[in-house]
Each structure stands twice: as C-alpha cells, then as structure tokens.
Protein backbone atom coordinates (compact mmCIF):
# COMPACT_ATOMS: atom_id res chain seq x y z
CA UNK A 1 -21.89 115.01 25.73
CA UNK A 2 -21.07 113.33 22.89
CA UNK A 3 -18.90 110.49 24.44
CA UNK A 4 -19.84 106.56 24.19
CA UNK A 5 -20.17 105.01 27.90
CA UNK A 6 -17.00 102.66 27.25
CA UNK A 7 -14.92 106.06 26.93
CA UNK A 8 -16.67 107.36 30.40
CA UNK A 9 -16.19 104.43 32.20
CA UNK A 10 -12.09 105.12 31.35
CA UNK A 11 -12.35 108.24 33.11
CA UNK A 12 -10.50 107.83 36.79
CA UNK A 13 -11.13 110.48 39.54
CA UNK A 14 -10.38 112.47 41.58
CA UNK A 15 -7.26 112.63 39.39
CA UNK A 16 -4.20 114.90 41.21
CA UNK A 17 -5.38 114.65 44.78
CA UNK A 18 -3.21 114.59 47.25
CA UNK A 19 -2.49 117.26 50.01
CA UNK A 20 0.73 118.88 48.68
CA UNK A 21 -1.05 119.52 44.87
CA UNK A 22 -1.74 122.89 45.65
CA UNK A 23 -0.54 124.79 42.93
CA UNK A 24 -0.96 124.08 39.30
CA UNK A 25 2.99 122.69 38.88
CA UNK A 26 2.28 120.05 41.53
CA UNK A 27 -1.69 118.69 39.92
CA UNK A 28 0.13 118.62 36.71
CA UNK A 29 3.05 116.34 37.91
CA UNK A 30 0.29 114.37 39.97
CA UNK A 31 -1.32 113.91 37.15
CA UNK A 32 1.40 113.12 34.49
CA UNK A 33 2.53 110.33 37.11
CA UNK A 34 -0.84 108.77 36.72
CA UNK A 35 -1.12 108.49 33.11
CA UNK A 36 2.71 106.92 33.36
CA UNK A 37 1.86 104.65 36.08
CA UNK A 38 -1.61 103.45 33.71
CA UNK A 39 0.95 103.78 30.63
CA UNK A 40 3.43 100.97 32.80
CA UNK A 41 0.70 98.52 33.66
CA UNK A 42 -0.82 98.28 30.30
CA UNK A 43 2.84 97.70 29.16
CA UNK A 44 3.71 95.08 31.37
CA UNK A 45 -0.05 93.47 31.14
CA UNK A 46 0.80 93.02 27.27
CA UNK A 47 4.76 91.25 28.48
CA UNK A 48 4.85 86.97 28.04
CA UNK A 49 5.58 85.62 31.52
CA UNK A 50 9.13 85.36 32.23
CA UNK A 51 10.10 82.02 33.29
C-alpha cells in the first residue's frame, strides 16, 4: 500500500472502541483522546527525571 512496515507497526487498533461510541461525535472524541494521551507520554518520556 505504499507504507514502510515501521509506519504499520505505529498503527494501534481497534482505535474508538468502547460501548458508548456509537455515533460519529463520540468515535471522534474517543479517538482525539487517544492521540492526546500518545501525544502526553511521548512528552513526558522526552522530560529529565525530577529529583
């Protein structure tokens, strides 16, 4: 598909699953949180140790 197997590997799923994401408002918040959350822990992964 065009697409290197490092970039595949990066895709997560099911992404937006959870019981009340029944409506395209509710997957698209689900999913927004998710790339936040993965946004958050790359941030804090690249923070020096506080002390």
């Amino acid at each position: 598909l065009g697409w290197s197997r490092e970039e595949t590997e990066q895709i997560r799923a099911p992404v937006g699953i959870f019981p009340k994401a029944r409506d395209a408002h509710t997957l698209a918040l689900s999913v927004l949180a998710e790339v936040a959350a993965v946004r958050l822990r790359q941030e804090d992964s690249c923070l020096p140790p506080s002390s």
